[in-house]
Protein backbone atom coordinates (compact mmCIF):
# COMPACT_ATOMS: atom_id res chain seq x y z
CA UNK A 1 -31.79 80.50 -22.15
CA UNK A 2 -30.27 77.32 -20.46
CA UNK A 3 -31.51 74.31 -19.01
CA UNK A 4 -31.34 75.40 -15.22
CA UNK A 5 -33.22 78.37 -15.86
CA UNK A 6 -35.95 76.70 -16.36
CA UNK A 7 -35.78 73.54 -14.77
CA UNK A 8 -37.53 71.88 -11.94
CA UNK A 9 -35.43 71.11 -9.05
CA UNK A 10 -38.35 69.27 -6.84
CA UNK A 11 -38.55 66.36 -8.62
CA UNK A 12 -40.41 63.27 -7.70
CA UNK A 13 -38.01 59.82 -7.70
CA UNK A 14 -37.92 56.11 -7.09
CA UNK A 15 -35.15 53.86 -6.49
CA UNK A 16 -34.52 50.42 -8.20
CA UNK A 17 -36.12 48.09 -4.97
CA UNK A 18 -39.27 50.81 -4.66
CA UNK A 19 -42.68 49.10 -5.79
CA UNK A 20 -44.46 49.74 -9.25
CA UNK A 21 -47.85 50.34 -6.93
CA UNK A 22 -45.86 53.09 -4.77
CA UNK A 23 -44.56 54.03 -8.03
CA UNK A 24 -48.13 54.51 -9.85
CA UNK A 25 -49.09 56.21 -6.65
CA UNK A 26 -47.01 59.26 -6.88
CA UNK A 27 -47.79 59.47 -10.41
CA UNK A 28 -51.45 59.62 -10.09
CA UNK A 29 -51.67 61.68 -7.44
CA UNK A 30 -48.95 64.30 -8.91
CA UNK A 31 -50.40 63.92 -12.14
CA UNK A 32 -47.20 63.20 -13.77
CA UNK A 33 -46.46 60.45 -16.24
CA UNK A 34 -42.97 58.62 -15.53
CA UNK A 35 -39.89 59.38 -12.52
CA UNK A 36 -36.31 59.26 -12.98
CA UNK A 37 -34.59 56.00 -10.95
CA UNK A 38 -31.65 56.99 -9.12
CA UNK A 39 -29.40 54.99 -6.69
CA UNK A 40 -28.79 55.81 -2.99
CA UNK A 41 -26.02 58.53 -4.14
CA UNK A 42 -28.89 60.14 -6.60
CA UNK A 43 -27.02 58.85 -9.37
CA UNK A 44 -29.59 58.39 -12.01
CA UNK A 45 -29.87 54.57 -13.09
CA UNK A 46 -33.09 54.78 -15.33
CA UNK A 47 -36.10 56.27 -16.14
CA UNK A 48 -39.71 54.62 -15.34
CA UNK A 49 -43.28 55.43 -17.54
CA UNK A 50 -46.24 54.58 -17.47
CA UNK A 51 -45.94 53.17 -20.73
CA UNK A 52 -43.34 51.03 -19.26
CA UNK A 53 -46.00 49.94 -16.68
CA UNK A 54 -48.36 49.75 -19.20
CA UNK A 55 -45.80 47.68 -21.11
CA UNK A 56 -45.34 45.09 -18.49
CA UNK A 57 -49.37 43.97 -19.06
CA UNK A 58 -49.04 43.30 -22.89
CA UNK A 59 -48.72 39.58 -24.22
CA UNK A 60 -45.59 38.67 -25.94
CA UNK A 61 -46.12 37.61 -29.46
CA UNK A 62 -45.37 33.92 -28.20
CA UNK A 63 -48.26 33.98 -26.22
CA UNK A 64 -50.77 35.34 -28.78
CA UNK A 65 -49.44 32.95 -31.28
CA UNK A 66 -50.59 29.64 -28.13
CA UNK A 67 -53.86 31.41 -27.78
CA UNK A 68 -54.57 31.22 -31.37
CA UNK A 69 -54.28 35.04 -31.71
CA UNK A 70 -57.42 35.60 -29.61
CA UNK A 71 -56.09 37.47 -26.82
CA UNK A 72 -58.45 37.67 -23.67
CA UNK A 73 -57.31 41.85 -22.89
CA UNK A 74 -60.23 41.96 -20.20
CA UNK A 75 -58.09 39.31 -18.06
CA UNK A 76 -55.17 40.94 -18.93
CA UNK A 77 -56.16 44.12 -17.39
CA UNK A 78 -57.78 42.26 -14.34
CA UNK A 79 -53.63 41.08 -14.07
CA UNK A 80 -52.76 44.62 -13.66
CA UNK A 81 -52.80 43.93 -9.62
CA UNK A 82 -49.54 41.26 -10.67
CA UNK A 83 -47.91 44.17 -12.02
CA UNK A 84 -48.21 46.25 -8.85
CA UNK A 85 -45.82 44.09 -7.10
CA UNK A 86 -42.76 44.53 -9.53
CA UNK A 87 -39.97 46.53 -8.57
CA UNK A 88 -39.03 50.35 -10.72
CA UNK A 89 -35.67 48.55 -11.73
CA UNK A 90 -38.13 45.57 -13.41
CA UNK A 91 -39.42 47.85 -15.47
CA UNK A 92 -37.84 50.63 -16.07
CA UNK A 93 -35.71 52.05 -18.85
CA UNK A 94 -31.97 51.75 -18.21
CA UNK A 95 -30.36 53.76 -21.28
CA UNK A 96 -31.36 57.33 -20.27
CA UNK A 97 -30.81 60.44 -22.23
CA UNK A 98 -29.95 63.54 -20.21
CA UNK A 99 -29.48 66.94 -19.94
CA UNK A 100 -26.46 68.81 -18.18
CA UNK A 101 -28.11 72.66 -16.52
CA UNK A 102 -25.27 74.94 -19.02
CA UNK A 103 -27.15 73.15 -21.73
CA UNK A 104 -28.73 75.37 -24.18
CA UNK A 105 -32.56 75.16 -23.62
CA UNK A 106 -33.47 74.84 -27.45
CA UNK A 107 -30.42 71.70 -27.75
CA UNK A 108 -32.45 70.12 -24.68
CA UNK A 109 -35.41 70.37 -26.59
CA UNK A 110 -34.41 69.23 -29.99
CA UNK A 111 -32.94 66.05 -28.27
CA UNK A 112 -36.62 65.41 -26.47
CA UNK A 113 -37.88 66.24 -29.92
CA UNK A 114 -35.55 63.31 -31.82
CA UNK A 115 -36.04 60.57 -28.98
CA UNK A 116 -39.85 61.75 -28.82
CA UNK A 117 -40.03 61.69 -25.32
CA UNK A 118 -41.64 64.40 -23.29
CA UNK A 119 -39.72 65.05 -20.66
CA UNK A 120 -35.79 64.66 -19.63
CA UNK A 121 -34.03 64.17 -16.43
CA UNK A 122 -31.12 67.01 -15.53
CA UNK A 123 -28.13 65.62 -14.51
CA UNK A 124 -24.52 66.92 -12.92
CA UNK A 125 -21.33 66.04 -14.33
CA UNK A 126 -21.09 62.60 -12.04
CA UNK A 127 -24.76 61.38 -13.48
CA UNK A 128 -26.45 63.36 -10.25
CA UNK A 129 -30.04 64.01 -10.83
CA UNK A 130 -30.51 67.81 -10.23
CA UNK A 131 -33.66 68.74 -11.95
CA UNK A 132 -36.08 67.96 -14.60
CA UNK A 133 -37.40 69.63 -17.75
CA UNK A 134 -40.49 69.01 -19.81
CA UNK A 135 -41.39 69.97 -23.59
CA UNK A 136 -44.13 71.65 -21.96
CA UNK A 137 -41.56 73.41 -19.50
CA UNK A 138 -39.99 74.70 -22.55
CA UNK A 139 -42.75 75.61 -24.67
CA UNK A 140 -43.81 77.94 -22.02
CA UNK A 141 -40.15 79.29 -20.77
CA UNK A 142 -39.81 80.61 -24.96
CA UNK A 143 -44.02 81.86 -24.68
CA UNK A 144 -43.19 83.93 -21.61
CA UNK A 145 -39.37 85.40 -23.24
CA UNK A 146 -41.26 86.32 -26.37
CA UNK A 147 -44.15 87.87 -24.79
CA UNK A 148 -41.99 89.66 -22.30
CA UNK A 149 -39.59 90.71 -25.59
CA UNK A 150 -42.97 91.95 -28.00
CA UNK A 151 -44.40 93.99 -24.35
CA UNK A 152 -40.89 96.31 -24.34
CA UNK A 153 -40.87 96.42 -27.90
CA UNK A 154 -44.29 98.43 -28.13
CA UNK A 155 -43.30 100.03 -24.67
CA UNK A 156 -40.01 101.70 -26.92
């Protein structure tokens, strides 16, 4: 199996200028948990999480060290509405691992497996978003072949 076998071609994006509330949006209500960035000629320019989000909340160590190490994280979640009004390309992650669609489907997943991250974007050979695959997406592509392969093995 490749990569554009399985891969999912609807995938939900944000550009550099588009708000981290817009952003947060789209993720809760698709239930998904980070979208690529791509530019205005879908070249993708970074990748945005909501651990990066998340990120964007936590005290640097210079500011635990002025408040004595007794960090208030109640008010720093109350500042969460601060972090609504930053922009994807504040946040986001700019060095991007991707996946080309001839790749083979196990490669794609060993290099999700080695960066530990749970999903990668699908890219042309001009940086072109194109798709997207998950380790989930994968799991269940390999599931379905097997089960398919074991069903016409007992059938012969």
């Amino acid at each position: 199996m490749i990569v554009k076998d399985i891969m999912n071609t609807s995938v939900k994006t944000a550009k550099a200028d588009t708000l981290i509330k817009d952003i947060a949006s789209i993720m809760c209500l698709n239930k998904i948990s980070g979208v690529p960035v791509i530019d205005d000629n879908d070249k993708l320019v970074g990748v945005l999480s909501e651990k990066d989000i998340l990120r964007a909340m936590f005290p640097d160590v210079e500011q635990i060290m002025q408040e004595g190490g007794k960090t208030d994280f109640e008010a720093i979640e109350a500042d969460y509405k601060n972090v609504l009004d930053k922009k994807a390309g504040d946040m986001m992650t700019q060095t991007v691992a991707s996946v080309h669609p001839d790749m083979p489907l196990l490669k794609a997943a060993s290099m999700m497996c080695v960066k530990k991250i749970r999903r990668i974007p699908v890219t042309d050979k001009d940086d072109k978003l194109v798709g997207i695959i998950s380790i989930g997406d994968v799991h269940k592509a390999i599931f379905q072949e097997n089960l398919l392969k074991n069903g016409s093995d007992r059938a012969a």
